[in-house]
C-alpha atoms as a PDB file:
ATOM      1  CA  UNK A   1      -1.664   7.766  19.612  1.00  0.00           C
ATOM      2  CA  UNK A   2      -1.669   5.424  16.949  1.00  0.00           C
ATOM      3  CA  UNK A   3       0.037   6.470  13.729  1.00  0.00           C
ATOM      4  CA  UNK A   4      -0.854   4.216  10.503  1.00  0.00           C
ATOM      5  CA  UNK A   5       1.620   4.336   7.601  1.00  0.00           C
ATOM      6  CA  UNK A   6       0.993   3.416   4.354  1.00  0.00           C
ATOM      7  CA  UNK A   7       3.626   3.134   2.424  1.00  0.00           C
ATOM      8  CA  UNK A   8       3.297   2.001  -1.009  1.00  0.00           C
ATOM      9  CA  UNK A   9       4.563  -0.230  -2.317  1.00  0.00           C
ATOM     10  CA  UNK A  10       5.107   1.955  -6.026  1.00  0.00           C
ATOM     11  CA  UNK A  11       3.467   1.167  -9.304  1.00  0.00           C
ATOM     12  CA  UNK A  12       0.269  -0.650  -6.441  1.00  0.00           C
ATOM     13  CA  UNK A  13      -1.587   2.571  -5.437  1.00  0.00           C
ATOM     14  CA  UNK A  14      -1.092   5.823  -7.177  1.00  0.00           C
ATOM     15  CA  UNK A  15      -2.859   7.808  -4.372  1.00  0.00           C
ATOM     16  CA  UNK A  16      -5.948   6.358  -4.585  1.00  0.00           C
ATOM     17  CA  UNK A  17      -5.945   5.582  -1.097  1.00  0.00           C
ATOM     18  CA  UNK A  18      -5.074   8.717   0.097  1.00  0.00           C
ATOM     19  CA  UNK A  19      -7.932  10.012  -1.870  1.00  0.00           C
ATOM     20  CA  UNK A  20     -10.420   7.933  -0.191  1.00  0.00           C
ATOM     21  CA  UNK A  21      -9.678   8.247   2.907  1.00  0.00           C
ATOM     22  CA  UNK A  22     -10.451  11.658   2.433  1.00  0.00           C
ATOM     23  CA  UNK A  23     -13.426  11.075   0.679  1.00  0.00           C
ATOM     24  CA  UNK A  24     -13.894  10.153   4.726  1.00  0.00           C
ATOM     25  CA  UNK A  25     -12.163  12.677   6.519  1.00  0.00           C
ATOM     26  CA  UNK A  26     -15.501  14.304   7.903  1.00  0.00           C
ATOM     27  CA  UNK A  27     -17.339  10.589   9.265  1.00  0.00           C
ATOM     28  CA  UNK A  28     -13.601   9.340  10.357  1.00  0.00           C
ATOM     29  CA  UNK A  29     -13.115  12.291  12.235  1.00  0.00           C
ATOM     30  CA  UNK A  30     -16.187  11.818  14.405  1.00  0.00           C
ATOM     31  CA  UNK A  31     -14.535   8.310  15.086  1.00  0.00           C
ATOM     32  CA  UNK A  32     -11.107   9.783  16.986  1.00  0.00           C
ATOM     33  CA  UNK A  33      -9.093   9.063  13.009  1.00  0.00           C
ATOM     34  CA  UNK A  34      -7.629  12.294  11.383  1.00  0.00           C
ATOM     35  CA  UNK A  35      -6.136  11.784   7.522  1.00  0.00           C
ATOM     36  CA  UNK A  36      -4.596  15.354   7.105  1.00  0.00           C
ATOM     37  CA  UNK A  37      -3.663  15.860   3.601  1.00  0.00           C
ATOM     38  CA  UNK A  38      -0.815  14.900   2.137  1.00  0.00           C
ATOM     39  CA  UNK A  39       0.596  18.533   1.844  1.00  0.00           C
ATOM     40  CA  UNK A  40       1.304  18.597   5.984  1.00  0.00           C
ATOM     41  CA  UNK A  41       3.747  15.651   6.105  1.00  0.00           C
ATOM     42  CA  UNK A  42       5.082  14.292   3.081  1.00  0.00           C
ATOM     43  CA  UNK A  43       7.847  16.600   2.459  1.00  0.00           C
ATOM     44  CA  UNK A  44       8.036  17.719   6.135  1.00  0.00           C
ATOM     45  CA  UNK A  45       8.603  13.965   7.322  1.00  0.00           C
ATOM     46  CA  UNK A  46      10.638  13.432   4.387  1.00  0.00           C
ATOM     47  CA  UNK A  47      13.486  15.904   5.675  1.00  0.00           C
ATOM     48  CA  UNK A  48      12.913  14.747   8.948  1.00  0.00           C
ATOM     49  CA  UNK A  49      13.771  11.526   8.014  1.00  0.00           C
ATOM     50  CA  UNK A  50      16.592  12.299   5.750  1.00  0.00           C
ATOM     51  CA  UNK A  51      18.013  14.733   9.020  1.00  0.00           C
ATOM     52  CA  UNK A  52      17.868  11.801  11.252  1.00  0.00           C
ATOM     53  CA  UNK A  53      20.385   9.705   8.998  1.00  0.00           C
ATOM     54  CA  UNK A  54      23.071  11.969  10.949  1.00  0.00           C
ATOM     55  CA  UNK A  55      21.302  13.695  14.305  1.00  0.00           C
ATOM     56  CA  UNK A  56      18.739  11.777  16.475  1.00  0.00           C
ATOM     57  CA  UNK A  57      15.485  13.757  16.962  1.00  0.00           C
ATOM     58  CA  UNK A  58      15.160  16.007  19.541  1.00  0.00           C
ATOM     59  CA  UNK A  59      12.885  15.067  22.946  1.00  0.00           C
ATOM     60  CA  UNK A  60      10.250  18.163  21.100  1.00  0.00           C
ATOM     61  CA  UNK A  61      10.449  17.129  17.370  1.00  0.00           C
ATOM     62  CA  UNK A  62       7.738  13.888  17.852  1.00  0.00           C
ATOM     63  CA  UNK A  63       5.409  17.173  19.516  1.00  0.00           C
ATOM     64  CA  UNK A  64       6.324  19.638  16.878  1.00  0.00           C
ATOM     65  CA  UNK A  65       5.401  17.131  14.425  1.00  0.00           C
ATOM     66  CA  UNK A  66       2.258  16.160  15.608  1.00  0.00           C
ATOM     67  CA  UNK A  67       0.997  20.099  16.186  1.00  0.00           C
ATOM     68  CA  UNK A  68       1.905  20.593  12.308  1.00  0.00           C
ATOM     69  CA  UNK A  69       0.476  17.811  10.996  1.00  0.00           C
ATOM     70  CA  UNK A  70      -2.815  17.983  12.700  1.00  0.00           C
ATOM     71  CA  UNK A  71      -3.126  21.753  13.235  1.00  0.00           C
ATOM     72  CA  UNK A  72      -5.128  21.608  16.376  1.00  0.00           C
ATOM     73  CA  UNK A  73      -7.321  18.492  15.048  1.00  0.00           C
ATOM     74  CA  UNK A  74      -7.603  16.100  17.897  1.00  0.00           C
ATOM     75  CA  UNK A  75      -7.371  12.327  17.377  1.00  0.00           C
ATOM     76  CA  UNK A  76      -6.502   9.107  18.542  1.00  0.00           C
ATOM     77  CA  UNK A  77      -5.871   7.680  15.166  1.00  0.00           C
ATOM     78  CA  UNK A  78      -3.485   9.457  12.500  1.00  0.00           C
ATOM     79  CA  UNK A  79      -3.348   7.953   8.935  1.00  0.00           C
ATOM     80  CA  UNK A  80      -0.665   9.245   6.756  1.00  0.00           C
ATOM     81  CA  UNK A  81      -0.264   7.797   3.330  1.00  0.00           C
ATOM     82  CA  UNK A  82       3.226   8.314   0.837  1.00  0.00           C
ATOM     83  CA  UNK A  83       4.814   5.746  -1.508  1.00  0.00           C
ATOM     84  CA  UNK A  84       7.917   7.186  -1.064  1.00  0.00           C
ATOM     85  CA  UNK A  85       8.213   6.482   2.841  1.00  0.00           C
ATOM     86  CA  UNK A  86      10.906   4.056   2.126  1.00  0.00           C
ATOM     87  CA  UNK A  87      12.705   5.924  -0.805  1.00  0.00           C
ATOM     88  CA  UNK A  88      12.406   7.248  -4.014  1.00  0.00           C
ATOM     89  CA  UNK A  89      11.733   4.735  -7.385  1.00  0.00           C
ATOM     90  CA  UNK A  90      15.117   5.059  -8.155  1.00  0.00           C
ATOM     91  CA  UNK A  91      16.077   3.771  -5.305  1.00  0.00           C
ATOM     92  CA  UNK A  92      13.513   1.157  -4.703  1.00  0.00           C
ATOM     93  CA  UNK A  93      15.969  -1.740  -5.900  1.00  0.00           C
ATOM     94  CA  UNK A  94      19.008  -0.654  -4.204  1.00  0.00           C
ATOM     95  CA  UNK A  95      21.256  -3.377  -3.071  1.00  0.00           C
ATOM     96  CA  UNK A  96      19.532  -6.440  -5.683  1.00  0.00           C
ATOM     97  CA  UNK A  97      16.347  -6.246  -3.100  1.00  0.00           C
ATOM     98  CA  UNK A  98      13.152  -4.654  -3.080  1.00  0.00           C
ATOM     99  CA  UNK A  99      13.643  -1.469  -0.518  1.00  0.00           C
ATOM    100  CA  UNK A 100      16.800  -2.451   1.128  1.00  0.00           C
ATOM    101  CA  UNK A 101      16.512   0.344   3.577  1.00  0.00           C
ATOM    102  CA  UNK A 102      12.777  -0.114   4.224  1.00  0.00           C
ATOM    103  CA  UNK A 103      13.212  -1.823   7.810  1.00  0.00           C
ATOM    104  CA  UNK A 104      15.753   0.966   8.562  1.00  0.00           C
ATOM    105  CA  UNK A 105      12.880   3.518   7.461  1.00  0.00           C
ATOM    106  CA  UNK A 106      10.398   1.745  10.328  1.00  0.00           C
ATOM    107  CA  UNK A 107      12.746   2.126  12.658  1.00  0.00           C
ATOM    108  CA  UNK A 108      13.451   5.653  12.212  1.00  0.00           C
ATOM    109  CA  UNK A 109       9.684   6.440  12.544  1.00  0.00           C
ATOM    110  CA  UNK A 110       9.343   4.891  15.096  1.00  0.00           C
ATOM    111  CA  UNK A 111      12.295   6.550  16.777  1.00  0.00           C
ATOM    112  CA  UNK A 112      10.416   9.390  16.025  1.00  0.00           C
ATOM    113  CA  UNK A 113       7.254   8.588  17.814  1.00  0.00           C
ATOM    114  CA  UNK A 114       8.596   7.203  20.274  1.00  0.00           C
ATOM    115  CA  UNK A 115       5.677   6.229  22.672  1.00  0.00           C
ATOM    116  CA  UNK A 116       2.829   5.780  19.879  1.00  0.00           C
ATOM    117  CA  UNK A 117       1.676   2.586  18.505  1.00  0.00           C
ATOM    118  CA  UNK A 118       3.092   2.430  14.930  1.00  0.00           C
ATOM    119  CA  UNK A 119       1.484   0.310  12.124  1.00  0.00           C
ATOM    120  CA  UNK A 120       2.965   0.155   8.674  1.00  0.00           C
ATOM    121  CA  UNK A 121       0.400  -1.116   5.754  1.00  0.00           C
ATOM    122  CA  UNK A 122       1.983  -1.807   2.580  1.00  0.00           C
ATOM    123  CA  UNK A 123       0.555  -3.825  -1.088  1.00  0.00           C
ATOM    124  CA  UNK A 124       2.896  -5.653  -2.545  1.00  0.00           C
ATOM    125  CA  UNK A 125       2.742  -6.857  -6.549  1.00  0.00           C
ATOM    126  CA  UNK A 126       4.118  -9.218  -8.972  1.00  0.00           C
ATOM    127  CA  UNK A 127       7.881  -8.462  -9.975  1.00  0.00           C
ATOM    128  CA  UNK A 128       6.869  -9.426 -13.826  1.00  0.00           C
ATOM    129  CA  UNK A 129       4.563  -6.367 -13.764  1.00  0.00           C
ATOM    130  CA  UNK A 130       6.310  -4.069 -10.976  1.00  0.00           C
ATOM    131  CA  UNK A 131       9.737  -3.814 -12.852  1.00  0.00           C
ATOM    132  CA  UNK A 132       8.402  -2.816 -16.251  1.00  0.00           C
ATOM    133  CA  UNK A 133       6.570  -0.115 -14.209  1.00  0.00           C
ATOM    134  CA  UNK A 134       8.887   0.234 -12.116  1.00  0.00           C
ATOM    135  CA  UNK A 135      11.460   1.339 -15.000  1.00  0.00           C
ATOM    136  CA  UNK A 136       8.541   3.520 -16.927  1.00  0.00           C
ATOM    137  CA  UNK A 137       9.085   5.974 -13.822  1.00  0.00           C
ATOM    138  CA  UNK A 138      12.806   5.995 -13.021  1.00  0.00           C
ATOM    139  CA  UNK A 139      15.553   7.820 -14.459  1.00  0.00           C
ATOM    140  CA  UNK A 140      17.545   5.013 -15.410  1.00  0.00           C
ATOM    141  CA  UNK A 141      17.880   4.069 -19.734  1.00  0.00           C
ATOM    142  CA  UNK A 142      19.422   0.514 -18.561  1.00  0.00           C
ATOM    143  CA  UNK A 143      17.218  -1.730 -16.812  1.00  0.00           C
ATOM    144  CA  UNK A 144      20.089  -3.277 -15.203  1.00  0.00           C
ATOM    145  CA  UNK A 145      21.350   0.132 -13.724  1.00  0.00           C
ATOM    146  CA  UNK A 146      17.734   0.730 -12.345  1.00  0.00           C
ATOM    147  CA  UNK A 147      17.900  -3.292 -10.570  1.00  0.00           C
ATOM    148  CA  UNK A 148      21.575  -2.776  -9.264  1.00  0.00           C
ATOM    149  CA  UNK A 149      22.460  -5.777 -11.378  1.00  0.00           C
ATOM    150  CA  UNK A 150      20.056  -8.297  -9.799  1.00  0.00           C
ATOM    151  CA  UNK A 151      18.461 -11.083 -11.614  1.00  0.00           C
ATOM    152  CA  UNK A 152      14.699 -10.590 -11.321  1.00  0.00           C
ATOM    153  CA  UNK A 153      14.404 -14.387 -10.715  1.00  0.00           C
ATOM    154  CA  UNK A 154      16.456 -13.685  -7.025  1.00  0.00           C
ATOM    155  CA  UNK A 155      13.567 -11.069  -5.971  1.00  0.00           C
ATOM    156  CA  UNK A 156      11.485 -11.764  -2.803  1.00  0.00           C
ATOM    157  CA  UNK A 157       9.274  -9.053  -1.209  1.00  0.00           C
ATOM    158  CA  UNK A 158       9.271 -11.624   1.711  1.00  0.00           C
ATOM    159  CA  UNK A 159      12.641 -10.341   2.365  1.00  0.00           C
ATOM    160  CA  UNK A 160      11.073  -6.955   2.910  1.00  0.00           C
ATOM    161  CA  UNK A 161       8.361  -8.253   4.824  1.00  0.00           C
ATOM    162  CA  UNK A 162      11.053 -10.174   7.041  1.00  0.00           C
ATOM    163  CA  UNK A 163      13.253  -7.367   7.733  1.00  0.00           C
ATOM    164  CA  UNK A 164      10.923  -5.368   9.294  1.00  0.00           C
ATOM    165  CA  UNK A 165       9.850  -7.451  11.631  1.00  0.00           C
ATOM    166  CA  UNK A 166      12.783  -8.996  12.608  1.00  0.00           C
ATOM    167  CA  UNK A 167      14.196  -5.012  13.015  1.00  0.00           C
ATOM    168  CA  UNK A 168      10.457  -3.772  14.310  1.00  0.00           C
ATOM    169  CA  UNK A 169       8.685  -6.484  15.975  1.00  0.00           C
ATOM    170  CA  UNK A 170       6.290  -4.179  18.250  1.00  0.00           C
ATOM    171  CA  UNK A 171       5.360  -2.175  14.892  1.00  0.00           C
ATOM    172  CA  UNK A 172       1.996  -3.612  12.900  1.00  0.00           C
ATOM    173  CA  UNK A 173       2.552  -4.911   9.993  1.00  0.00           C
ATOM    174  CA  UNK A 174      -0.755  -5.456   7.259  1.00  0.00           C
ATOM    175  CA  UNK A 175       0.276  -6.776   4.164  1.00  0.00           C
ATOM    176  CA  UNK A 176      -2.175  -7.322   0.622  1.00  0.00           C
ATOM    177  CA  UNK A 177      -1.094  -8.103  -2.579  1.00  0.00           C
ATOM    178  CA  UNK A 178      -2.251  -5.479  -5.300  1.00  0.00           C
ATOM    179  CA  UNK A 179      -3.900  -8.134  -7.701  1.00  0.00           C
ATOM    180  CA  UNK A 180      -6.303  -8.749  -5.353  1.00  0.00           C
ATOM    181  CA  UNK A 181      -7.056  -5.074  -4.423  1.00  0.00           C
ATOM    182  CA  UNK A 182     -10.523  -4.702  -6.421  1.00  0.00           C
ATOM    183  CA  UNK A 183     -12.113  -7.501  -3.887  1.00  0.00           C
ATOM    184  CA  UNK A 184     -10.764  -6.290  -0.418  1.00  0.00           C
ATOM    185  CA  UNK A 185     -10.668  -2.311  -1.186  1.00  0.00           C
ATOM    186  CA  UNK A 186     -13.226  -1.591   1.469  1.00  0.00           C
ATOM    187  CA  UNK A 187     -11.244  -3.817   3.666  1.00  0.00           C
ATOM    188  CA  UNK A 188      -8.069  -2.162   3.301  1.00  0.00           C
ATOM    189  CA  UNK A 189     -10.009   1.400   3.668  1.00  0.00           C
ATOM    190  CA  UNK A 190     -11.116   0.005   7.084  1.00  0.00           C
ATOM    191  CA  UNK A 191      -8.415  -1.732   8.214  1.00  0.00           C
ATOM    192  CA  UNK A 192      -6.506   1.483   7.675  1.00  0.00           C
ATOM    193  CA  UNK A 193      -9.109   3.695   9.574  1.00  0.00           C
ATOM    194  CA  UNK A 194      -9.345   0.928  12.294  1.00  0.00           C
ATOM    195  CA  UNK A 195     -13.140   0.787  12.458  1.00  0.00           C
ATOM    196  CA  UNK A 196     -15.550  -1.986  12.117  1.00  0.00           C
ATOM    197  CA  UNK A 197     -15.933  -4.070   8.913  1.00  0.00           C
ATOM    198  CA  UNK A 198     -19.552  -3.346   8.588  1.00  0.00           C
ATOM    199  CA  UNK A 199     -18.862   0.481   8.729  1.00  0.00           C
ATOM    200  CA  UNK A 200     -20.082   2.735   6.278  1.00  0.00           C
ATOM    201  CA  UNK A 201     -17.920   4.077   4.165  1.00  0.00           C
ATOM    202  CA  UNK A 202     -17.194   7.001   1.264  1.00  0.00           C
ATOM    203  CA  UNK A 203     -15.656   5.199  -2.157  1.00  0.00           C
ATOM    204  CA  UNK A 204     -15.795   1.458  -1.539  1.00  0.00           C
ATOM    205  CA  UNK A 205     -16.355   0.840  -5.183  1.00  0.00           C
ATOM    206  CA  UNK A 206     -13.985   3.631  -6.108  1.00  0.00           C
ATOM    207  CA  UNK A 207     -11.603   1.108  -7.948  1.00  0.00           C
ATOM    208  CA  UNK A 208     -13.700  -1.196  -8.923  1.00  0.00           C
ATOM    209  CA  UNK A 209     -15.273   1.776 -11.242  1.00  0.00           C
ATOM    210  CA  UNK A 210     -12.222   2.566 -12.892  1.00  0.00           C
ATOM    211  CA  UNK A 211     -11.791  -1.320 -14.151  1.00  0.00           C
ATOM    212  CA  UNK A 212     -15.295  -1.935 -14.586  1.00  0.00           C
ATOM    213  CA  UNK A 213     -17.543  -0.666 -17.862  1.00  0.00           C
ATOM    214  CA  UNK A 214     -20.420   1.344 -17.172  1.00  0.00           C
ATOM    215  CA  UNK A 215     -23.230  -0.520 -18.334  1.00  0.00           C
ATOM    216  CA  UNK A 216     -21.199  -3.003 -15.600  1.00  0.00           C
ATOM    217  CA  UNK A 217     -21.007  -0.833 -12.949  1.00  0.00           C
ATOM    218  CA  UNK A 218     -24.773  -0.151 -13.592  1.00  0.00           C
ATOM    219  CA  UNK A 219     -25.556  -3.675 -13.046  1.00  0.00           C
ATOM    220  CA  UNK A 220     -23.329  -3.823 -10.149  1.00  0.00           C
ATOM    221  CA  UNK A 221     -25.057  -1.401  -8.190  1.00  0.00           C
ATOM    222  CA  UNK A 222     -28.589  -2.630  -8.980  1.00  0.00           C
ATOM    223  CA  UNK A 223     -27.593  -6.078  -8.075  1.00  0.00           C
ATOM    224  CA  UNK A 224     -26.357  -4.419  -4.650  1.00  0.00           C
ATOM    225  CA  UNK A 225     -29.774  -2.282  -4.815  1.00  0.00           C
ATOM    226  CA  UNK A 226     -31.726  -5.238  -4.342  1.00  0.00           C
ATOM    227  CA  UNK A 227     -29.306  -7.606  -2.321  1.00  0.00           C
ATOM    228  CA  UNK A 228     -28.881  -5.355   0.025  1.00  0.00           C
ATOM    229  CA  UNK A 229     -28.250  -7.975   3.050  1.00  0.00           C
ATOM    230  CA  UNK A 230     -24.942  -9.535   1.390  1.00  0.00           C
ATOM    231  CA  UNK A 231     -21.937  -9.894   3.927  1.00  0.00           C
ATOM    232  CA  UNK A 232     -18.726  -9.042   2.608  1.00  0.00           C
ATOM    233  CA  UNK A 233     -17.265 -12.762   1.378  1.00  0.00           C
ATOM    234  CA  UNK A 234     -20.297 -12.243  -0.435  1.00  0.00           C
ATOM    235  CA  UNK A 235     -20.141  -8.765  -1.690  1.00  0.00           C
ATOM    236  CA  UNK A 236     -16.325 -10.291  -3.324  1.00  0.00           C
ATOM    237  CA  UNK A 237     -17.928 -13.395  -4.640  1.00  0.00           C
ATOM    238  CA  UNK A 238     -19.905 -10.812  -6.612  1.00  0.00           C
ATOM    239  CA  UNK A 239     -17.716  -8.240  -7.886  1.00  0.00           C
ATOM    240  CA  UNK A 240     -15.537 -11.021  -8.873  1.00  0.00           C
ATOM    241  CA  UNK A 241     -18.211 -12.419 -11.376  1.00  0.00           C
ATOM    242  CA  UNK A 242     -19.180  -8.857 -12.566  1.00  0.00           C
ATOM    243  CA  UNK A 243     -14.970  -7.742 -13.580  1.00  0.00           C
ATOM    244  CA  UNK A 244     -14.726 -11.204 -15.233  1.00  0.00           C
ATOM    245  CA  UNK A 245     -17.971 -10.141 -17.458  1.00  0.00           C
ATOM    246  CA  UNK A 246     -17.751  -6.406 -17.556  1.00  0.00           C
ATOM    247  CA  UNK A 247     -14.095  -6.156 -17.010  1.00  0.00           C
ATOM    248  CA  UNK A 248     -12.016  -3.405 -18.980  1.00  0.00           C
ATOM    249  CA  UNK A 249      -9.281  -5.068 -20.535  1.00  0.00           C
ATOM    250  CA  UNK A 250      -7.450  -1.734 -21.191  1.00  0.00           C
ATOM    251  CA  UNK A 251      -7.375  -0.973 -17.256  1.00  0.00           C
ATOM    252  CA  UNK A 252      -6.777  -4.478 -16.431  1.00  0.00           C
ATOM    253  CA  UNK A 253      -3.585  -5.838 -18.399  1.00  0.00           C
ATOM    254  CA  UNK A 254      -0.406  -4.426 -17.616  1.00  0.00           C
ATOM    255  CA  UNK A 255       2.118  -3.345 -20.193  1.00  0.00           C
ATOM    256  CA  UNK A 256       4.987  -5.842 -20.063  1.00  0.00           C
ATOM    257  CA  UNK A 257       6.812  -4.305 -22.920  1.00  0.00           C
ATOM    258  CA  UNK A 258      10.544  -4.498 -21.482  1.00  0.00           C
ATOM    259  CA  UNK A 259      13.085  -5.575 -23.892  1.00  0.00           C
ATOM    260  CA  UNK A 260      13.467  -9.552 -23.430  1.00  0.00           C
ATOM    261  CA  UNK A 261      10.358 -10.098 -21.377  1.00  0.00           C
ATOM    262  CA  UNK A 262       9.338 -13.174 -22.832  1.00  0.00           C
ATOM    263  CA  UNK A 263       5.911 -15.015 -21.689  1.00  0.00           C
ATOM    264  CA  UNK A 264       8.224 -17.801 -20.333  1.00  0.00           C
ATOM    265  CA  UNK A 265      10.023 -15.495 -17.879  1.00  0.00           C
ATOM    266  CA  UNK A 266       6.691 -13.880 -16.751  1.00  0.00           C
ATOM    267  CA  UNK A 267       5.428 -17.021 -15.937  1.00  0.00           C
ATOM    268  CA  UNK A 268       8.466 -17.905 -13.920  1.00  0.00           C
ATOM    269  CA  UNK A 269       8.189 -14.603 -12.232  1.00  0.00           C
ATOM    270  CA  UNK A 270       4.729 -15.252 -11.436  1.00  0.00           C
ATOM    271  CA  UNK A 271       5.183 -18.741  -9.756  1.00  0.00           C
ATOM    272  CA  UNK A 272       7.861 -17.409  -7.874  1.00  0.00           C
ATOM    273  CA  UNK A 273       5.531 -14.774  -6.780  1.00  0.00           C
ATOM    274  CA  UNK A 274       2.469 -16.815  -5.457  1.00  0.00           C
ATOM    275  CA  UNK A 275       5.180 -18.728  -3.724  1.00  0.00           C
ATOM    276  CA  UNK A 276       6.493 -15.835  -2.151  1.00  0.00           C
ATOM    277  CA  UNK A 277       3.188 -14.849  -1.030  1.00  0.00           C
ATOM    278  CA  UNK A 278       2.503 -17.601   0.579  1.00  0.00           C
ATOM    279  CA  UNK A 279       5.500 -17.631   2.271  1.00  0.00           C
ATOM    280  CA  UNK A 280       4.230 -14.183   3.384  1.00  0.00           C
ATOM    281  CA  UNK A 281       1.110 -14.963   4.713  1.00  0.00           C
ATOM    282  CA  UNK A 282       2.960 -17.270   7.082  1.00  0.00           C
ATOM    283  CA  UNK A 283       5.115 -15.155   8.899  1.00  0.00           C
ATOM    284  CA  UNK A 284       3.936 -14.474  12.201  1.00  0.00           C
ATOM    285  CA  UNK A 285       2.930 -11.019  13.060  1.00  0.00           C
ATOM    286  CA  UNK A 286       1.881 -10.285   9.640  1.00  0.00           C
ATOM    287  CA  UNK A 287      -1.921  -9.508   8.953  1.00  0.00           C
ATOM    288  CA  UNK A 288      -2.463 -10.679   5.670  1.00  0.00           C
ATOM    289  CA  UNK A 289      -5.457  -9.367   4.309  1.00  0.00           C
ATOM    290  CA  UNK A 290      -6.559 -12.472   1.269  1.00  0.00           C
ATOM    291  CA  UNK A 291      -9.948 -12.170  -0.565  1.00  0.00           C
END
């Protein structure tokens, strides 16, 4: 079987993926892909996980899984979708790094199903708007306690990126960056299903319509209405003009409101970012979906 994990990262999703794939569940389904709902697996996998820190899983417990998670729904490809595969916000900046223990997290799934191909798909974002929101959800009153003491300037989700293949090289590894989410959502919806780009699907404008006006969105589809023969480059071309005119500005800009978070450092932050990206999309094995 193949088993597709998305897993986060935080602060680039907040379920809205999960939600559309369900918004597909029925027209997947008659494709071979099941997306159970998140109620089956996220806490179940979570102890199952957390167990396997001290016991390896029995020869049964892949089996068992798959029985409760699918409840007699047949399939040949399983999506499963939690933010908190590799840990918990609080944790997320363990060790000065972004999800020290995410490779080790791979590896322990795939452990687990042992025999099925594994793919991990995970958004990353820019560290100048991921650690204020990153600190709006955690526990911590110090933002130094919530970043173990690392200087934002030494953060690389390339490290991430490297770690689990080096650890996992058989397991699939898609990579996107959040900022560009709004032009390759139906991508990443397909990508994640596995079925062909020009497939039909439930919610492809989903995001766009929560960043987009109305009277935009109105516009949007009519253009669409009567350009109906647009491939997807072009399809991006054009929602890119339409959020630059009919953008919400409210849904768009992030709050950077951290103490000390000066425009100079968020520009150095963001430099460091598109270099890191790049650096990303060069690491073999990696599908890096770019607009």
């Amino acid at each position: 079987m193949q088993i597709v994990f998305h897993a986060g990262a935080h602060n680039t999703d907040e379920d809205r993926i999960i939600k559309c794939l369900l918004k597909n569940r029925a027209d997947f389904a008659a494709l071979g892909v099941n997306v159970p709902p998140p109620g089956r697996y996220r806490k179940l996998l979570h102890q199952t996980l957390l167990a396997m820190a001290d016991t390896a899983p029995s020869p049964e417990a892949r089996d068992i899984l798959i029985e409760t998670i699918l409840e007699d729904e047949p399939c040949e490809r399983l999506l499963l979708s939690n933010e908190n595969f590799f840990c918990v916000p609080n944790m997320a900046l363990r060790s000065g790094q972004f999800y020290d223990k995410g490779h080790e997290r791979v590896q322990l799934l795939s452990d687990l199903f042992k025999g099925d191909d594994i793919e991990i798909f995970l958004s990353i974002c820019n560290p100048a708007t991921y650690l204020p929101a990153q600190f709006r959800r955690t526990k911590f009153e110090d933002f130094a306690d919530m970043t173990f003491g690392a200087d934002p300037y030494d953060l690389r989700w390339s490290d991430l990126v490297y770690r689990i293949r080096e650890t996992n090289p058989e397991v699939a590894l898609t990579v996107w960056c959040n900022e560009d989410t709004p032009l390759i959502w139906a991508q990443v919806i397909r990508e994640l299903a596995g079925i062909n780009p020009n497939e039909k699907i439930k919610g492809g404008f989903d995001l766009i319509s929560e960043i987009m006006t109305p009277e935009g969105m109105k516009r949007f589809r009519a253009y669409l209405a009567d350009h109906a023969d647009l491939s997807e480059m072009q399809k991006r071309r054009v929602i890119s003009a339409f959020l630059d005119k009919f953008g919400r500005d409210d849904m768009i800009e992030e709050e950077l409101d951290l103490p000390g978070w000066t425009d100079t450092l968020v520009q150095d932050l963001s430099d460091l970012y598109d270099e890191d990206v790049f650096e990303i999309s060069r690491i073999p094995g990696v599908n890096f979906i770019t607009p």
